[in-house]
Protein backbone atom coordinates (compact mmCIF):
# COMPACT_ATOMS: atom_id res chain seq x y z
CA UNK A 1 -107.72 18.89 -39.46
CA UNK A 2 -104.90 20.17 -37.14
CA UNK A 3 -104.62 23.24 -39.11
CA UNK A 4 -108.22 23.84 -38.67
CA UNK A 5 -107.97 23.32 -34.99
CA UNK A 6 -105.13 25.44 -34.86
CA UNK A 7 -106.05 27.97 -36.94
CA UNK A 8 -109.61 28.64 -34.49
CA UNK A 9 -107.51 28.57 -31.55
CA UNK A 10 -105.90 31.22 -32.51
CA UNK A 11 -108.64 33.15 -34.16
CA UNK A 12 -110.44 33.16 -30.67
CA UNK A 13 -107.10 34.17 -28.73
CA UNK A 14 -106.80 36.99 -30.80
CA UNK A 15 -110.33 38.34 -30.89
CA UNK A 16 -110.26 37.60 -27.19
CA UNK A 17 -107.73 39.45 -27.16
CA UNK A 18 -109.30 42.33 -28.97
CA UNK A 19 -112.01 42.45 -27.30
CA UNK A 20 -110.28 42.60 -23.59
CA UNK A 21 -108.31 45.81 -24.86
CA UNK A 22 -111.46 47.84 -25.74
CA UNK A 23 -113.03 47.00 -22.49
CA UNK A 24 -110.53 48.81 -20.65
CA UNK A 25 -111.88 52.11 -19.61
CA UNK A 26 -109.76 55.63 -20.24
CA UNK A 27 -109.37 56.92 -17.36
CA UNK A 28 -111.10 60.38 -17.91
CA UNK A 29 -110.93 64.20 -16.39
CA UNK A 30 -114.53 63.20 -15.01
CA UNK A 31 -112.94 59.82 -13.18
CA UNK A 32 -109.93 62.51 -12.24
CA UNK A 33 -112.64 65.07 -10.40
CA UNK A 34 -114.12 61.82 -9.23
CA UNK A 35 -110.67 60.68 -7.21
CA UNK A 36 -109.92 64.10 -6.03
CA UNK A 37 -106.94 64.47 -8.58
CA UNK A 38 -105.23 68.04 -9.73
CA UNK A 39 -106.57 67.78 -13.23
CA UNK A 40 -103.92 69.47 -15.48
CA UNK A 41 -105.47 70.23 -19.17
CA UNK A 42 -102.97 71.21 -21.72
CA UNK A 43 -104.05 73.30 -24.45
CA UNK A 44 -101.30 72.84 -26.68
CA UNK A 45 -98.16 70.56 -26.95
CA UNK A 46 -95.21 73.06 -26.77
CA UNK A 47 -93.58 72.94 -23.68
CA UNK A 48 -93.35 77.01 -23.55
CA UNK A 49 -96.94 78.19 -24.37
CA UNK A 50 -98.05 75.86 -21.46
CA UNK A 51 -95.28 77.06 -18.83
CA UNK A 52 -96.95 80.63 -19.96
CA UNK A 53 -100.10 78.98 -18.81
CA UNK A 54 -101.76 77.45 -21.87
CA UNK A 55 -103.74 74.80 -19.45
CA UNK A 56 -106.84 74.65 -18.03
CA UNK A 57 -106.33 73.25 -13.88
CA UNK A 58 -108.72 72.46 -11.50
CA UNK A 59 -108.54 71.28 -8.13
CA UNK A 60 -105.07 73.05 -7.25
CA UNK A 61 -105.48 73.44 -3.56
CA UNK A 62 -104.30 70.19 -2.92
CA UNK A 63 -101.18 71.44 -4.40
CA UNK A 64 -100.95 74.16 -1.62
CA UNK A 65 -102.03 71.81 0.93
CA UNK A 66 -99.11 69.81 -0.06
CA UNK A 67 -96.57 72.72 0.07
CA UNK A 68 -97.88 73.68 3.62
CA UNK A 69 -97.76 69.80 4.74
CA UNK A 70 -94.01 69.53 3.04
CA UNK A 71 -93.15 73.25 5.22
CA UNK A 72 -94.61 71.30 8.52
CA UNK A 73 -93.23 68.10 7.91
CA UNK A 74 -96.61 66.22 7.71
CA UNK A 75 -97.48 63.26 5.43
CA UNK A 76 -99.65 63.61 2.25
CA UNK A 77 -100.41 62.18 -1.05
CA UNK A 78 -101.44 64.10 -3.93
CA UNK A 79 -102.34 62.60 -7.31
CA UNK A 80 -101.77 65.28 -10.39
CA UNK A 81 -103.22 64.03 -13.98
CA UNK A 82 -102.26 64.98 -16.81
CA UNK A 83 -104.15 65.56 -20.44
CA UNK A 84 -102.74 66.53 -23.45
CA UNK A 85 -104.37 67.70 -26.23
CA UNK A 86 -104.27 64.46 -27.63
CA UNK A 87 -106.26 63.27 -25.25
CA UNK A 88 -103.75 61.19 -23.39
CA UNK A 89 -103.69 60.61 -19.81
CA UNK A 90 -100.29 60.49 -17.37
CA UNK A 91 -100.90 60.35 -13.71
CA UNK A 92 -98.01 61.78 -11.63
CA UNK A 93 -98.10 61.79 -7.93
CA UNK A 94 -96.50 63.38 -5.06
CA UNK A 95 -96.11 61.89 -1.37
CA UNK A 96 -94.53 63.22 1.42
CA UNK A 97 -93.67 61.25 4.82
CA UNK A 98 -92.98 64.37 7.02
CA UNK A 99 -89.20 64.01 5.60
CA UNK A 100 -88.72 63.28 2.07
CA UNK A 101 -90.79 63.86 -0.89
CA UNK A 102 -91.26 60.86 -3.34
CA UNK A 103 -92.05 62.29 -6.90
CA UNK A 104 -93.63 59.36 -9.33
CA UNK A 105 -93.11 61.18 -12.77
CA UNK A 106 -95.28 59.80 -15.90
CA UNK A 107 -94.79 62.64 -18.10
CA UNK A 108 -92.05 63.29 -19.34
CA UNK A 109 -93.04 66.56 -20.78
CA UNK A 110 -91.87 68.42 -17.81
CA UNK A 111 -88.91 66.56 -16.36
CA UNK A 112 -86.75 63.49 -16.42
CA UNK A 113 -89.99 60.37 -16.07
CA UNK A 114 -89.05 58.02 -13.13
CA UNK A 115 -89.63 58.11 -9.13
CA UNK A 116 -87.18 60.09 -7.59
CA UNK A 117 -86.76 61.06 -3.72
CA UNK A 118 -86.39 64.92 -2.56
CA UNK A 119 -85.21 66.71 -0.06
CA UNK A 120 -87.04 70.15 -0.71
CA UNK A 121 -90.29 71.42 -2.39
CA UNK A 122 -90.65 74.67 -3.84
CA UNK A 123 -93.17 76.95 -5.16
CA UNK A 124 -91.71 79.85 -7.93
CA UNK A 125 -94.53 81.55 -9.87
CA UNK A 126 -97.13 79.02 -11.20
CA UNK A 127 -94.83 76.50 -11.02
CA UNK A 128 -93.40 74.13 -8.43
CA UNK A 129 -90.21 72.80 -7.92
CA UNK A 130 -88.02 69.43 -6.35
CA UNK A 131 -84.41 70.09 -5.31
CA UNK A 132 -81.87 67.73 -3.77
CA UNK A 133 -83.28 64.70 -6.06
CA UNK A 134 -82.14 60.86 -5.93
CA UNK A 135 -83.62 58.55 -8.76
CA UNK A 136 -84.31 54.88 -8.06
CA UNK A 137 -81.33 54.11 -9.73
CA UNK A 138 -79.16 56.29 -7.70
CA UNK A 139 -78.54 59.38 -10.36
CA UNK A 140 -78.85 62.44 -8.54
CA UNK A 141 -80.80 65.64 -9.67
CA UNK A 142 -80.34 68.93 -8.31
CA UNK A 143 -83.19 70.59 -9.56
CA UNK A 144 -86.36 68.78 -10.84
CA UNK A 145 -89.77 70.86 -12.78
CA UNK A 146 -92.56 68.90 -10.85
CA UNK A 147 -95.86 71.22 -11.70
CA UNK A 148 -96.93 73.88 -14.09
CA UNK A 149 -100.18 75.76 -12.46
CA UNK A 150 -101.78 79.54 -13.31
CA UNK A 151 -100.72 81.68 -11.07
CA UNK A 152 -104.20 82.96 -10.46
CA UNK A 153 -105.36 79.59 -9.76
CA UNK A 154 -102.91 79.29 -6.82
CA UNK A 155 -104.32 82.99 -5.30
CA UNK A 156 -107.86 81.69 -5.69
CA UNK A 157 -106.99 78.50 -3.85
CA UNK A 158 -105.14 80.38 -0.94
């Protein structure tokens, strides 16, 4: 009888269980346009077709506003996410207090993952970079990859 007992305690944990994991939503491109997000889509999964601009963005003038805030030393959040072609979603996001720039990194597929604090923002072509770069554990980064865009998507959004 304790077995039995047992045993459907269990059972019910587990499908409980189950069942709690497919409730959770994906968070989508539509919930991304919904937040305001840069939506990054990559087309493909090697690293040099989409720094040649094998991605679909959207919403990139919130990278430019943060370039111009970073320039004036203003505060400002952006939130970038991320698709790959598998469908997976990272969510990387840039703040600036007017001083520093704090750089949450989910994807590794660009740079080092982690939250690391900057001293200067760049833009070089379609892509934008972090220089002078402490990680929370104290390793220090001269030169970090923190956005691939299109370049034409940056003139449109000028």
């Amino acid at each position: 009888m304790k077995k039995l007992v047992y045993f459907l305690v269990i059972a019910t944990a587990v499908l409980s269980a189950c069942a709690e994991a497919e409730s959770e939503k994906e968070y989508t491109v539509e919930d991304a346009r919904d937040n305001g997000d840069v939506i990054v889509e990559h087309e493909t999964q090697n690293f040099d077709q989409i720094a040649q601009g094998a991605l679909e963005i959207e919403n990139i003038g919130e990278m430019t506003t943060l370039l111009e805030k970073v320039e004036n030393e203003e505060e400002y959040s952006v939130d970038v996410s991320i698709f790959d072609t598998g469908g997976s979603h990272y969510k990387n996001t840039f703040e600036t207090d007017g001083t520093e720039i704090t750089f949450e990194n989910n994807y590794e597929g660009y740079s080092q993952a982690g939250t690391f604090t900057c001293q200067y923002m760049s833009k070089r072509g379609p892509m934008i970079y972090l220089s002078q770069c402490e990680s929370e554990e104290g390793e220090e980064h001269s030169t970090l990859l923190g956005f691939i865009g299109k370049e034409e998507a940056f003139r449109e959004a000028e």
